[in-house]
C-alpha atoms as a PDB file:
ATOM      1  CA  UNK A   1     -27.508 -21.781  75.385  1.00  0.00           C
ATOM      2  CA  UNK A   2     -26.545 -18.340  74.213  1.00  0.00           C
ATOM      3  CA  UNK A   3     -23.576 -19.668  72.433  1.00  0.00           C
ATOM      4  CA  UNK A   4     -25.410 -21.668  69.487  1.00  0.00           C
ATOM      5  CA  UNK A   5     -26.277 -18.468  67.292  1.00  0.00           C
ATOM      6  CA  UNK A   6     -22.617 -17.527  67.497  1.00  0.00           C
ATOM      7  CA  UNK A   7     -21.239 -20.953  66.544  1.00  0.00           C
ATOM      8  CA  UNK A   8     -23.720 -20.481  64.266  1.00  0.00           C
ATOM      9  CA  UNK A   9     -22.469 -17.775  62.204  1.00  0.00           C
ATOM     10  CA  UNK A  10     -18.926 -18.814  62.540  1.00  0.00           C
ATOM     11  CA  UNK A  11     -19.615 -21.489  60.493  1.00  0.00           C
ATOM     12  CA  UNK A  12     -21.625 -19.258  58.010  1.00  0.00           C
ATOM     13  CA  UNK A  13     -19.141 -16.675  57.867  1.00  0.00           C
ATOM     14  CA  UNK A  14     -16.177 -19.576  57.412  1.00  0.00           C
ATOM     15  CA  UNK A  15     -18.265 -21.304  54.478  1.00  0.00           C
ATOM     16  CA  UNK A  16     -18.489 -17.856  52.916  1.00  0.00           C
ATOM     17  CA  UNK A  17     -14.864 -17.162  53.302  1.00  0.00           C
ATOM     18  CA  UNK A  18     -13.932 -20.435  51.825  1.00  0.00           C
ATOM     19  CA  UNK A  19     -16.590 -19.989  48.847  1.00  0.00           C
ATOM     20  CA  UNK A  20     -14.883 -16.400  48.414  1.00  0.00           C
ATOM     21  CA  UNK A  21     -11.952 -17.999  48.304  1.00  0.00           C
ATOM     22  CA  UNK A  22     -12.639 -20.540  45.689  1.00  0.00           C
ATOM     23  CA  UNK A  23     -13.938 -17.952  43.385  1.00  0.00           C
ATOM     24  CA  UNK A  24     -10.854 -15.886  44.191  1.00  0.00           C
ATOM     25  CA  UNK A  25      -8.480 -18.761  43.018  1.00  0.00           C
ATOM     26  CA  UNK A  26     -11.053 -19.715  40.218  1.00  0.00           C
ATOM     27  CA  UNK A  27     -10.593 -16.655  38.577  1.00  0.00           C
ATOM     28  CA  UNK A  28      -6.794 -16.507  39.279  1.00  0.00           C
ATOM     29  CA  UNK A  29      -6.329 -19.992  37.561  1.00  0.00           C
ATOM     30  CA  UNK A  30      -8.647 -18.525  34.366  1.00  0.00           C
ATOM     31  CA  UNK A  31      -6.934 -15.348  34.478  1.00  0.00           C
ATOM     32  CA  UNK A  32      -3.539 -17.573  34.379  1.00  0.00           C
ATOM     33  CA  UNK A  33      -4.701 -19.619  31.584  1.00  0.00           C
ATOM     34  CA  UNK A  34      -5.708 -16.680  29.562  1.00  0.00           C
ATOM     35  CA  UNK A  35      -2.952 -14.923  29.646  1.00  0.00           C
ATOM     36  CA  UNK A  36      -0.683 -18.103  29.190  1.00  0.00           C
ATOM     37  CA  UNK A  37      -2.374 -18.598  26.272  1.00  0.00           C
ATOM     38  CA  UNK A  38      -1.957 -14.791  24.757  1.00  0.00           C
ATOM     39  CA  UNK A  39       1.391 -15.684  25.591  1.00  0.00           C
ATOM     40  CA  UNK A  40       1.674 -18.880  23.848  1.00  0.00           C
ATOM     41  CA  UNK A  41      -0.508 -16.972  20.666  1.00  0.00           C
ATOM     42  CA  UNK A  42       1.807 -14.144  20.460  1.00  0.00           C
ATOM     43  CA  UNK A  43       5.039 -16.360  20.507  1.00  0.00           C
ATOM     44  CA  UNK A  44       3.409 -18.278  17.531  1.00  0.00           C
ATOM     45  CA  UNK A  45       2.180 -15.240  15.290  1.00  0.00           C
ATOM     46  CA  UNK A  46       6.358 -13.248  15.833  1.00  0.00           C
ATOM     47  CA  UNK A  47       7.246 -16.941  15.252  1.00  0.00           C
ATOM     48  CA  UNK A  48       4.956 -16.795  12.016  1.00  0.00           C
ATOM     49  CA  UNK A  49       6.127 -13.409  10.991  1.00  0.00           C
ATOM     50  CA  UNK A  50       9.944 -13.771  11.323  1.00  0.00           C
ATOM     51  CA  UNK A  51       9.554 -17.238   9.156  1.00  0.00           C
ATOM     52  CA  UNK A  52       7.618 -14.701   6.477  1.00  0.00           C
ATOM     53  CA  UNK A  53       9.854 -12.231   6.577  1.00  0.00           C
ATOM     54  CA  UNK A  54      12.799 -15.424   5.997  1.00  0.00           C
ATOM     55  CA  UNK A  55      10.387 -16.019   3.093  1.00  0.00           C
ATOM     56  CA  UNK A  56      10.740 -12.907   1.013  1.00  0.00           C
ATOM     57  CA  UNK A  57      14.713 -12.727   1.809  1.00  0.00           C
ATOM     58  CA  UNK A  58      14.374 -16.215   0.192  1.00  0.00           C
ATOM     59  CA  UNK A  59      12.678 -15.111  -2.493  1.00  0.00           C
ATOM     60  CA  UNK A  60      14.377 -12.039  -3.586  1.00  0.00           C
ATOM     61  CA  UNK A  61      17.531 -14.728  -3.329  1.00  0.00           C
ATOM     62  CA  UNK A  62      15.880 -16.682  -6.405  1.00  0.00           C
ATOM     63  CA  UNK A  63      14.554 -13.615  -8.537  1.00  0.00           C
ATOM     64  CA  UNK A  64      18.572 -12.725  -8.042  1.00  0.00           C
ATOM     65  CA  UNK A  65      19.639 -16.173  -9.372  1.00  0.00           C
ATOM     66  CA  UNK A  66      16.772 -16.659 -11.824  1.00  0.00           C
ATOM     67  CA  UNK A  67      18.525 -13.187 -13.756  1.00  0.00           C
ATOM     68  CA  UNK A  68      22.006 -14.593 -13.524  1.00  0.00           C
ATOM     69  CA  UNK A  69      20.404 -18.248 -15.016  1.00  0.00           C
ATOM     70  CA  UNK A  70      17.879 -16.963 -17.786  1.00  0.00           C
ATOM     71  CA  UNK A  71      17.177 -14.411 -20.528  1.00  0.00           C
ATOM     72  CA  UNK A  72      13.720 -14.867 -20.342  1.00  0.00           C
ATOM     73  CA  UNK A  73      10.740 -15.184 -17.587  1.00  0.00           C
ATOM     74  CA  UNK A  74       8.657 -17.867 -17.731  1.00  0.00           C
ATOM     75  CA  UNK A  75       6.655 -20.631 -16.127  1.00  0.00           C
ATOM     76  CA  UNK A  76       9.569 -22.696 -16.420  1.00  0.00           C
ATOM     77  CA  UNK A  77      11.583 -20.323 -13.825  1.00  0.00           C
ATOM     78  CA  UNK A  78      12.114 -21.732 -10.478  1.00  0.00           C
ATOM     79  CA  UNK A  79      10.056 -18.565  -8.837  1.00  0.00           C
ATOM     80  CA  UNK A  80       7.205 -19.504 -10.899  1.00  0.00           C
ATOM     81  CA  UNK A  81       6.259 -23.038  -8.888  1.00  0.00           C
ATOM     82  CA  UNK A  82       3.967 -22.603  -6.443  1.00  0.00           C
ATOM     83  CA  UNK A  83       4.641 -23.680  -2.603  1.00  0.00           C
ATOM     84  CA  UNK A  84       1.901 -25.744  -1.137  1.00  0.00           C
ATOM     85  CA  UNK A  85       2.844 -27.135   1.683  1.00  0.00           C
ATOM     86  CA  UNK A  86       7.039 -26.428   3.370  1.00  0.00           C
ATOM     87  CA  UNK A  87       6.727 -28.164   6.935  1.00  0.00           C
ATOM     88  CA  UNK A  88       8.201 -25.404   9.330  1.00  0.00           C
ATOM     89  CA  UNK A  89       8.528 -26.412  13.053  1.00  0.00           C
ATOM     90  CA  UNK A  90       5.113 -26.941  14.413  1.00  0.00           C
ATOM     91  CA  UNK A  91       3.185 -25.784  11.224  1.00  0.00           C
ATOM     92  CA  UNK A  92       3.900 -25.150   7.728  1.00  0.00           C
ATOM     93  CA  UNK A  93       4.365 -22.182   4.972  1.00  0.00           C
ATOM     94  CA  UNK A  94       2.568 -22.233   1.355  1.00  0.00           C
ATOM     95  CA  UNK A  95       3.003 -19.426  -1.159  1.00  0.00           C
ATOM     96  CA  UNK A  96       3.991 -18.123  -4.654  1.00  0.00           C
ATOM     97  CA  UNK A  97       5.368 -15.227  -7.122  1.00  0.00           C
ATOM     98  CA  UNK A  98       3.198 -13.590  -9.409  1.00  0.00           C
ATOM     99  CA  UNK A  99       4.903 -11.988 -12.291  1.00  0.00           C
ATOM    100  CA  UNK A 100       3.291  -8.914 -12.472  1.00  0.00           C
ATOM    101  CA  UNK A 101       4.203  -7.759 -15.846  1.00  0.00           C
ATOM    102  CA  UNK A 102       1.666 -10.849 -16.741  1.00  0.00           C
ATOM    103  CA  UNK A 103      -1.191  -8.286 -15.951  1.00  0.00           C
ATOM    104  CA  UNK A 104      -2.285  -5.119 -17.627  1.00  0.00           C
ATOM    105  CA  UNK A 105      -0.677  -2.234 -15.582  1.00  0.00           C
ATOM    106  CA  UNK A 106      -3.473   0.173 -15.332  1.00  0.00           C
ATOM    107  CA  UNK A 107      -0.950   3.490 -15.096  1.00  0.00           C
ATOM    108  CA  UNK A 108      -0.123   2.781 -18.956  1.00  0.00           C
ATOM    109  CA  UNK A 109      -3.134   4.538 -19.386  1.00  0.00           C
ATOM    110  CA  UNK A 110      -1.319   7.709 -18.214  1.00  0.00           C
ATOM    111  CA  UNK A 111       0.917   7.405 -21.456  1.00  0.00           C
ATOM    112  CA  UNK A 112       2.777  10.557 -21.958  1.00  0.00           C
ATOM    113  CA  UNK A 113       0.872  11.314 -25.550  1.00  0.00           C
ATOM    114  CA  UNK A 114      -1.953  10.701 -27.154  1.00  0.00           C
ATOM    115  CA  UNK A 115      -0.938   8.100 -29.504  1.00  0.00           C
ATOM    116  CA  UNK A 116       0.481   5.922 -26.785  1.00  0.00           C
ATOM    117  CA  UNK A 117      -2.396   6.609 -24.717  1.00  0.00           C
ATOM    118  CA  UNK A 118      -4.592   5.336 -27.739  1.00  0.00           C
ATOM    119  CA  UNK A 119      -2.802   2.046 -28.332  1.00  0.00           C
ATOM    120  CA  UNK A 120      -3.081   1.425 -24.385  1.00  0.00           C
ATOM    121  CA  UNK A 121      -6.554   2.102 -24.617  1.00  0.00           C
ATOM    122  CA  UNK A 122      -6.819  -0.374 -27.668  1.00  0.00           C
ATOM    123  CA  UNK A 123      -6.041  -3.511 -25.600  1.00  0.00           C
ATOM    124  CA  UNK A 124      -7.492  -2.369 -22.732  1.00  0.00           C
ATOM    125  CA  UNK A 125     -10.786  -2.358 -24.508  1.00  0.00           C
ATOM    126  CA  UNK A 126      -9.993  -5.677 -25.923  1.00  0.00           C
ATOM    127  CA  UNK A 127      -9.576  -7.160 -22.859  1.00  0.00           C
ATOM    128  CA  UNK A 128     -12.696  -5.759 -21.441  1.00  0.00           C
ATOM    129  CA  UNK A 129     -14.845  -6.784 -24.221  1.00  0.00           C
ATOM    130  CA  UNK A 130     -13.462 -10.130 -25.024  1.00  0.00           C
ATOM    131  CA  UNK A 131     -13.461 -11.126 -21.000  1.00  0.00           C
ATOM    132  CA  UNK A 132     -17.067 -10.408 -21.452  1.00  0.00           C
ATOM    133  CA  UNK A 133     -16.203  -7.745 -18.545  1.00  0.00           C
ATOM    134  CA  UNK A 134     -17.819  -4.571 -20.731  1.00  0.00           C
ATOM    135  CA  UNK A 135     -19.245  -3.964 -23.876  1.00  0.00           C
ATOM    136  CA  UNK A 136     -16.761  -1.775 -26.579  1.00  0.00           C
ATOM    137  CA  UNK A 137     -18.570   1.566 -25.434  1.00  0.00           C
ATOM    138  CA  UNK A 138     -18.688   1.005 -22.106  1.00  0.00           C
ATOM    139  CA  UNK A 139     -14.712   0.026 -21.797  1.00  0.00           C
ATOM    140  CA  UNK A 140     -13.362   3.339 -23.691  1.00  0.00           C
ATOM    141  CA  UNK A 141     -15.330   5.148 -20.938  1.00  0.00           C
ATOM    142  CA  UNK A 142     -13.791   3.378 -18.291  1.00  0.00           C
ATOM    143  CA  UNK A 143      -9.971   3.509 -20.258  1.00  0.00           C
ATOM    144  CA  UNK A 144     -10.516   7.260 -20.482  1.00  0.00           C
ATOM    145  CA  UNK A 145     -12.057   7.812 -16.728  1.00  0.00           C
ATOM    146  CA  UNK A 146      -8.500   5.617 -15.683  1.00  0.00           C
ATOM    147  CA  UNK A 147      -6.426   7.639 -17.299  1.00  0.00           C
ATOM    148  CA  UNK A 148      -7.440  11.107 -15.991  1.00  0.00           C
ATOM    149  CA  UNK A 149      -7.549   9.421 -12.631  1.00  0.00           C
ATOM    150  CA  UNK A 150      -4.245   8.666 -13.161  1.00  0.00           C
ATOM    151  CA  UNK A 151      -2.264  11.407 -15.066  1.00  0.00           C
ATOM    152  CA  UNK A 152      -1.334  14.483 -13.906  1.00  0.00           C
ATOM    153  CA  UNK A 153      -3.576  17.337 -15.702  1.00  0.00           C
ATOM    154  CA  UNK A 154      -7.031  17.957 -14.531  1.00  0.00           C
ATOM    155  CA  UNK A 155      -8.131  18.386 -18.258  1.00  0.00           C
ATOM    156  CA  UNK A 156     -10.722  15.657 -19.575  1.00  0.00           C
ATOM    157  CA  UNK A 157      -9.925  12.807 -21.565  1.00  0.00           C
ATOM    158  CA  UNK A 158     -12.613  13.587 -24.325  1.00  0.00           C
ATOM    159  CA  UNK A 159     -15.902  12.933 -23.803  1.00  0.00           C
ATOM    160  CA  UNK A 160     -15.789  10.124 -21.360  1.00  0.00           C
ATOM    161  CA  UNK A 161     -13.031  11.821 -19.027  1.00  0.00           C
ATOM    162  CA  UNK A 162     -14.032  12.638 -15.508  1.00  0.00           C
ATOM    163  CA  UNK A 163     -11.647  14.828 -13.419  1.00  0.00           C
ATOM    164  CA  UNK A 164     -12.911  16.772 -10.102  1.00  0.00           C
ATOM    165  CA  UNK A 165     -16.375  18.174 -11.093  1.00  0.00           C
ATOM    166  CA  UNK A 166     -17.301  14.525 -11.834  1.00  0.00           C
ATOM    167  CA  UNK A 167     -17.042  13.559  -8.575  1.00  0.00           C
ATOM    168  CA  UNK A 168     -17.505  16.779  -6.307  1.00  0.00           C
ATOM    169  CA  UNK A 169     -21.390  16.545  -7.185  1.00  0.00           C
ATOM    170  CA  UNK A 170     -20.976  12.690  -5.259  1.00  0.00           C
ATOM    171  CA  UNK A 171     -22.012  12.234  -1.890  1.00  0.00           C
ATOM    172  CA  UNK A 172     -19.613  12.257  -0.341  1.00  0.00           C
ATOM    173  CA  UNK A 173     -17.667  14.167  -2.526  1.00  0.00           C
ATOM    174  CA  UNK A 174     -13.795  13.756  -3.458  1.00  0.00           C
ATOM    175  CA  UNK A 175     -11.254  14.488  -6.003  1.00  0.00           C
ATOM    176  CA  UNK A 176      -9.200  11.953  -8.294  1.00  0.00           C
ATOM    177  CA  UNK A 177      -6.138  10.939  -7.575  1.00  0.00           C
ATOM    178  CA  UNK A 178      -3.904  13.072 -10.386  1.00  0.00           C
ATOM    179  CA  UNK A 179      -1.083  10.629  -9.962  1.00  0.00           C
ATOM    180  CA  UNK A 180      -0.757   6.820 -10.641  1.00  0.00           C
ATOM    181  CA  UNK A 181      -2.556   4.132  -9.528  1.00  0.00           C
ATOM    182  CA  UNK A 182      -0.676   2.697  -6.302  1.00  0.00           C
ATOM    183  CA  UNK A 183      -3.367   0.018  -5.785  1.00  0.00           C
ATOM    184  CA  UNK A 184      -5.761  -2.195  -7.878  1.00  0.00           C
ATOM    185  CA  UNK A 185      -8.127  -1.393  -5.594  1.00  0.00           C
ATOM    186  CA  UNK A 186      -8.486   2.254  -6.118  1.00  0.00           C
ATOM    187  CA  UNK A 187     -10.599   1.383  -9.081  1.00  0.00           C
ATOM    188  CA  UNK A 188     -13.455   1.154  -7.006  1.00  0.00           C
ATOM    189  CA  UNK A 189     -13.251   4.924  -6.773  1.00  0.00           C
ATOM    190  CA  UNK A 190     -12.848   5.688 -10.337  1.00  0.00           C
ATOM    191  CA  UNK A 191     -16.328   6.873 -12.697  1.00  0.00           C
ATOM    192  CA  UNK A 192     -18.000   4.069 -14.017  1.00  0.00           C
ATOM    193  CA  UNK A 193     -16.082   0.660 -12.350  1.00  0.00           C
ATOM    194  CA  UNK A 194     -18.941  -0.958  -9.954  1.00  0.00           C
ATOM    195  CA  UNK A 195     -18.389  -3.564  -7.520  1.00  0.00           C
ATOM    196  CA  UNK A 196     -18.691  -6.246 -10.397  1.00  0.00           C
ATOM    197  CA  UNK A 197     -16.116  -5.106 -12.783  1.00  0.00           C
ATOM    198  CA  UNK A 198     -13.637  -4.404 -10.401  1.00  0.00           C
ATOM    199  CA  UNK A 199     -14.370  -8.359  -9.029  1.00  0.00           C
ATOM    200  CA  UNK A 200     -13.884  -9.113 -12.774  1.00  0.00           C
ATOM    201  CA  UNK A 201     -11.087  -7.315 -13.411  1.00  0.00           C
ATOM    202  CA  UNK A 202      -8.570  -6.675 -11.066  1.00  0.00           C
ATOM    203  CA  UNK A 203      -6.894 -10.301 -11.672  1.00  0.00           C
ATOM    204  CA  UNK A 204      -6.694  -9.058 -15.124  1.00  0.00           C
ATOM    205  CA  UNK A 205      -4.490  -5.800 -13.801  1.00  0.00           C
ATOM    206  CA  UNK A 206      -2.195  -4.269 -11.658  1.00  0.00           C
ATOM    207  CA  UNK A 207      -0.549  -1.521 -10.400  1.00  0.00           C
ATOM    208  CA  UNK A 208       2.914  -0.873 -11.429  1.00  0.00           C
ATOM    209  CA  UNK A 209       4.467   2.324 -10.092  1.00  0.00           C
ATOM    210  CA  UNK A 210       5.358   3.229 -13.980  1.00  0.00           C
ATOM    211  CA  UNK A 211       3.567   3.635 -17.377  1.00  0.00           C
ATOM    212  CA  UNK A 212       4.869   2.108 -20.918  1.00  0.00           C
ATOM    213  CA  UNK A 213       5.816  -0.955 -19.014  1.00  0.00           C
ATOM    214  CA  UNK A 214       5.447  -4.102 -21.941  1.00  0.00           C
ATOM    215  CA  UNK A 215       3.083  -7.529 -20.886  1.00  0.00           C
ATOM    216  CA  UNK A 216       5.301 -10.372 -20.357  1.00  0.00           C
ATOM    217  CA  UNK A 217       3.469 -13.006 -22.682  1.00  0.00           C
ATOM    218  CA  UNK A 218       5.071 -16.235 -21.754  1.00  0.00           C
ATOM    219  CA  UNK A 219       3.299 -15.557 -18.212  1.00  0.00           C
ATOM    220  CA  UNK A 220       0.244 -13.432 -18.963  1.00  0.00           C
ATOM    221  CA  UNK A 221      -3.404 -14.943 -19.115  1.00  0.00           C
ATOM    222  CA  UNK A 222      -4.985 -15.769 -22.746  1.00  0.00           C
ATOM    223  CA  UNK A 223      -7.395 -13.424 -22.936  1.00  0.00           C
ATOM    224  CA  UNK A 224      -4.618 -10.644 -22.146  1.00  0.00           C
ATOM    225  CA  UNK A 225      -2.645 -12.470 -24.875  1.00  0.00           C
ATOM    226  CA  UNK A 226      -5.653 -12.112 -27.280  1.00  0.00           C
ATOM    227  CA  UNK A 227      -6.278  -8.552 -26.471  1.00  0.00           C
ATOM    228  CA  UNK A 228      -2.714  -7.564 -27.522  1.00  0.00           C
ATOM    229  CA  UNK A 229      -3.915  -8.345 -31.312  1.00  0.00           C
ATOM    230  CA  UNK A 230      -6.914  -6.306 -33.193  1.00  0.00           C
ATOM    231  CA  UNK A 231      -8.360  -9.347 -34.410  1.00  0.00           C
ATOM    232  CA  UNK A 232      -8.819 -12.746 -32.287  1.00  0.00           C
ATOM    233  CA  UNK A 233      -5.772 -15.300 -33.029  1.00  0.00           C
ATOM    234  CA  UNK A 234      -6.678 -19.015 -32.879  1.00  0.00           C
ATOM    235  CA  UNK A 235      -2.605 -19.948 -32.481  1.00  0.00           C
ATOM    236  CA  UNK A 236      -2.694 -18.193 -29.012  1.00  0.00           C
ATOM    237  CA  UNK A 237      -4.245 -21.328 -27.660  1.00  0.00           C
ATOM    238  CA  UNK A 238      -1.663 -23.350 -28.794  1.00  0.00           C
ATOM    239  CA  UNK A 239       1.233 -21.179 -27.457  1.00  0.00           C
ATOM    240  CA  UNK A 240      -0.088 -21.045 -24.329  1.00  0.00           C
ATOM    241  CA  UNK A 241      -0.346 -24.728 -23.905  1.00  0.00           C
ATOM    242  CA  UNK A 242       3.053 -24.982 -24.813  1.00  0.00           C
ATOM    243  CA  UNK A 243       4.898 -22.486 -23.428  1.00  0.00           C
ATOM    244  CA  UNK A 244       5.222 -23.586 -19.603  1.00  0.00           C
ATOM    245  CA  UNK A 245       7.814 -26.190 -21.624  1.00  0.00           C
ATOM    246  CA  UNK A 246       8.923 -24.070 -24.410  1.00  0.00           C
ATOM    247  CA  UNK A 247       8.729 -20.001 -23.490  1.00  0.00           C
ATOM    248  CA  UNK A 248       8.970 -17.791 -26.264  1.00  0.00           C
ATOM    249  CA  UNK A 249      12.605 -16.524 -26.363  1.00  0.00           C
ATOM    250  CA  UNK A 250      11.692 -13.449 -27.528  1.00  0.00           C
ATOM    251  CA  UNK A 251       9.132 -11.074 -28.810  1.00  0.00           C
ATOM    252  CA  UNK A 252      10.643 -10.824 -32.638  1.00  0.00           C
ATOM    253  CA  UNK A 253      10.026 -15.151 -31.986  1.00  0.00           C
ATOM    254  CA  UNK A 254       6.083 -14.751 -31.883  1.00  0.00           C
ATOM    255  CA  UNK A 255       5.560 -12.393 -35.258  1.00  0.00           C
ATOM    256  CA  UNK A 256       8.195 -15.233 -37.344  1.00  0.00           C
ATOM    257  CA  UNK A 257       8.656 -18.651 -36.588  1.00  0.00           C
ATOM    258  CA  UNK A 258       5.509 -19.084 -34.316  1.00  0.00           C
ATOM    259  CA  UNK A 259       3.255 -16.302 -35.799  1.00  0.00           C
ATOM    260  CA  UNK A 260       0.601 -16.106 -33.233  1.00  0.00           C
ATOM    261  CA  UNK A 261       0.948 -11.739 -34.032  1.00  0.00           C
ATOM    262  CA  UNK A 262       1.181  -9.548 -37.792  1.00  0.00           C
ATOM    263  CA  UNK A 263       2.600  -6.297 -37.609  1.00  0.00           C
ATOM    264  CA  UNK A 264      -0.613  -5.434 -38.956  1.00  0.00           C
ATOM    265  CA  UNK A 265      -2.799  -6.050 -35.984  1.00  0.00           C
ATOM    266  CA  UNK A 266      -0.097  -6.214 -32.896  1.00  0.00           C
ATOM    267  CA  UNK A 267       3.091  -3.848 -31.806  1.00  0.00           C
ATOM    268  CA  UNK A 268       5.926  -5.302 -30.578  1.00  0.00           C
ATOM    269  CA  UNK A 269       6.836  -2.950 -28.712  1.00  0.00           C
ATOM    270  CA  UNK A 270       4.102  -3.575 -26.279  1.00  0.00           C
ATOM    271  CA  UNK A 271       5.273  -6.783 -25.620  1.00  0.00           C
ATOM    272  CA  UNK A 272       8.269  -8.525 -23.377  1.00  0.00           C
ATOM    273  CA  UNK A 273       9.364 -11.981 -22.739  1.00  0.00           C
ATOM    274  CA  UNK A 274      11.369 -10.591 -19.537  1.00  0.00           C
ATOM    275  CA  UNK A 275      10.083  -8.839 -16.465  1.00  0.00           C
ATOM    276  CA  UNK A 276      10.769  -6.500 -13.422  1.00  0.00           C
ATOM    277  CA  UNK A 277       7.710  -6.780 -11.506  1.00  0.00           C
ATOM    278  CA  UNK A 278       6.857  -9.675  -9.153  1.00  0.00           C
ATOM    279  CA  UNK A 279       4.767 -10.428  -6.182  1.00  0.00           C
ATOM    280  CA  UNK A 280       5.058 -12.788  -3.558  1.00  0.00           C
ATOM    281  CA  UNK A 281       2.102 -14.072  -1.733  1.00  0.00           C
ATOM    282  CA  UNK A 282       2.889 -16.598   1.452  1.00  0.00           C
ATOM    283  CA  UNK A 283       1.021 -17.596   3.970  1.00  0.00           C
ATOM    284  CA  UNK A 284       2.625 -18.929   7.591  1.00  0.00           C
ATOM    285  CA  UNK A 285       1.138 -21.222   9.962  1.00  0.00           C
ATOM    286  CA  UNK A 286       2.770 -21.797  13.332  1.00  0.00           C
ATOM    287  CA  UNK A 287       0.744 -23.168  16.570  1.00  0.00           C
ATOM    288  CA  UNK A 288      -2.615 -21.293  16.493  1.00  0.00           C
ATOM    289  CA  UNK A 289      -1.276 -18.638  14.201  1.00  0.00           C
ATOM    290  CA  UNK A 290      -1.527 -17.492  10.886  1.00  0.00           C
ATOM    291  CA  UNK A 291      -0.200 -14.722   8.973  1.00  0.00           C
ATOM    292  CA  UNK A 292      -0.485 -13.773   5.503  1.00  0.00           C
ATOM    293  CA  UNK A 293       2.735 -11.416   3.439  1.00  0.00           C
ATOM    294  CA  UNK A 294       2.108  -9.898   0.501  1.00  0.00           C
ATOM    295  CA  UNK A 295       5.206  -8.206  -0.713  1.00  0.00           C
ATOM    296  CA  UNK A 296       5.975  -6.556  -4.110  1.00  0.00           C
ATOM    297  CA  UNK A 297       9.271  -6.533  -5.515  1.00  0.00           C
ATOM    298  CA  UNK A 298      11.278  -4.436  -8.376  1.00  0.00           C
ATOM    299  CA  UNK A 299      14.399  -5.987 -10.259  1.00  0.00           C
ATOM    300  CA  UNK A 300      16.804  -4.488 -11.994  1.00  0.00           C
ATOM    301  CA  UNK A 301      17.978  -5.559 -14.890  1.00  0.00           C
ATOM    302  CA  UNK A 302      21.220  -5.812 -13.012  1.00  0.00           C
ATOM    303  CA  UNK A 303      21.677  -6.064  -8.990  1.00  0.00           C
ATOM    304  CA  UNK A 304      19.513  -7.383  -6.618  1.00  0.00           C
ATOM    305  CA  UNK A 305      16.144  -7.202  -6.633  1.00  0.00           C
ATOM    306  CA  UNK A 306      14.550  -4.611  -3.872  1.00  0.00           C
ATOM    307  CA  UNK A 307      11.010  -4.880  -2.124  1.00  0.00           C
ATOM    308  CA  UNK A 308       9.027  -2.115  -3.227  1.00  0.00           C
ATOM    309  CA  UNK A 309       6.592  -2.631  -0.599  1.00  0.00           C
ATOM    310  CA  UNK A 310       4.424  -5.682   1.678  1.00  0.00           C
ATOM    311  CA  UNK A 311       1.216  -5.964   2.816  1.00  0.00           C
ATOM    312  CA  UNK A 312      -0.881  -8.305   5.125  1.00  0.00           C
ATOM    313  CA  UNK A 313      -3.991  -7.645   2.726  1.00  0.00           C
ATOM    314  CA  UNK A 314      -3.676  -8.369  -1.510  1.00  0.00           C
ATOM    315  CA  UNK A 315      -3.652  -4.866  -1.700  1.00  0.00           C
END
């Protein structure tokens, strides 16, 4: 009789070894599975990445051809068609090239004298007022705030400048930059840009690591096309309709035979129908995985192109 309460927790303490046990091989299995699956996740996202780094070697390949094929850049170019969807194994890439010298480049502002600086500031005041981004007074502030961000002095631009003592008093406090812009996105720093002019603006601009560089205007946006001219021109519409088929061949092209500009209201000299700046933006899907390249390249006007720099954000 004395043996019952023993056989009785043998059989407890074997049901809680076998419970103990299924937890134990429970949690192994999950733990497996888990880490399979990190496995499996990582192998798609280098899988991803080495396909987007393929992508920009292909790239800079066509920029390299496009120079040898063309005297001008242009919608019509091969690196100007959008990729939506190039069926990869297991998943698929989409992308395209921005032509960068289709934007305003912010660091013209820095321009070496005052007279270059003021026909910078000129358009860039156009473009803010006639986006409907800032009013006239408002957008020489911002033009002149830009510009001592950007240059190299720490004296004012006029009135509206703001160098250090404009922003020490902030909380917290900084200094500008005194170089050029590297980023769009350092706007948000500069005296007088909120939150929703910079949202408004910066795919108007960009961020070229030069200043004096010309706007490419078989590729920029109308309203950057208007700005480049003191007074609004009506025959900008029809240009830009047209010239995805028929690209200005060059700038002298535009004041002549097509005369969307005058000499009297638009320099030449601010103008290109070639450029050196692009941008690449591609996005890779393998598996689970997704990964996004943002690279920025510079070509030469002979050689090959070179990547300036890449980026998993825009900016």
């Amino acid at each position: 009789m004395m043996r019952r309460p023993q056989s009785g927790i043998a059989l407890i303490t074997a049901v809680l070894v076998v419970a103990l046990a299924a937890i134990a091989s429970a949690a192994i299995l999950s733990s497996t599975q888990i880490a399979i699956r990190r496995t499996a996740n990582l192998q798609d996202s280098e899988r991803a990445w080495w396909y987007a780094d393929g992508v920009e070697s292909w790239v800079k390949s066509i920029l390299e051809r496009d120079l040898e094929d063309n005297q001008t850049d242009s919608y019509a170019d091969a690196w100007a068609h959008p990729v939506d969807y190039l069926p990869i194994d297991e998943g698929f890439i989409r992308g395209q090239v921005i032509d960068l010298q289709g934007l305003y480049n912010l660091n013209n502002l820095a321009a070496a004298t005052p007279a270059e600086f003021k026909k910078q500031q000129e358009i860039f005041v156009r473009l803010l007022s006639r986006a409907e981004i800032a009013d006239e007074f408002q957008a020489h502030a911002l033009a002149a705030a830009i510009r001592d961000w950007a240059d190299a002095d720490s004296e004012p631009t006029g009135f509206d400048g703001a160098e250090d003592t404009e922003y020490l008093g902030i909380d917290p406090p900084y200094r500008v930059a005194n170089r050029l812009f590297t980023s769009v996105s350092e706007l948000l720093a500069v005296k007088g840009v909120t939150p929703e002019i910079y949202a408004r603006l910066a795919n108007l601009v960009t961020a070229l690591p030069e200043t004096g560089v010309p706007i490419n205007v078989n590729t920029a946006p109308p309203v950057l096309l208007q700005a480049l001219a003191a007074q609004p021109r009506p025959e900008i519409e029809q240009f830009v309709r047209e010239r995805a088929e028929k690209p200005a061949a060059s700038v002298s092209e535009l004041f002549n035979e097509r005369a969307l500009y005058t000499a009297q209201d638009a320099d030449q000299s601010l103008m290109s129908v070639t450029s050196r700046y692009f941008m690449l933006r591609a996005e890779v899907f393998v598996g689970s995985s997704r990964v996004a390249l943002y690279s920025w390249y510079f070509r030469p006007r002979s050689g090959i192109p070179v990547v300036l720099g890449r980026s998993i954000d825009t900016q």
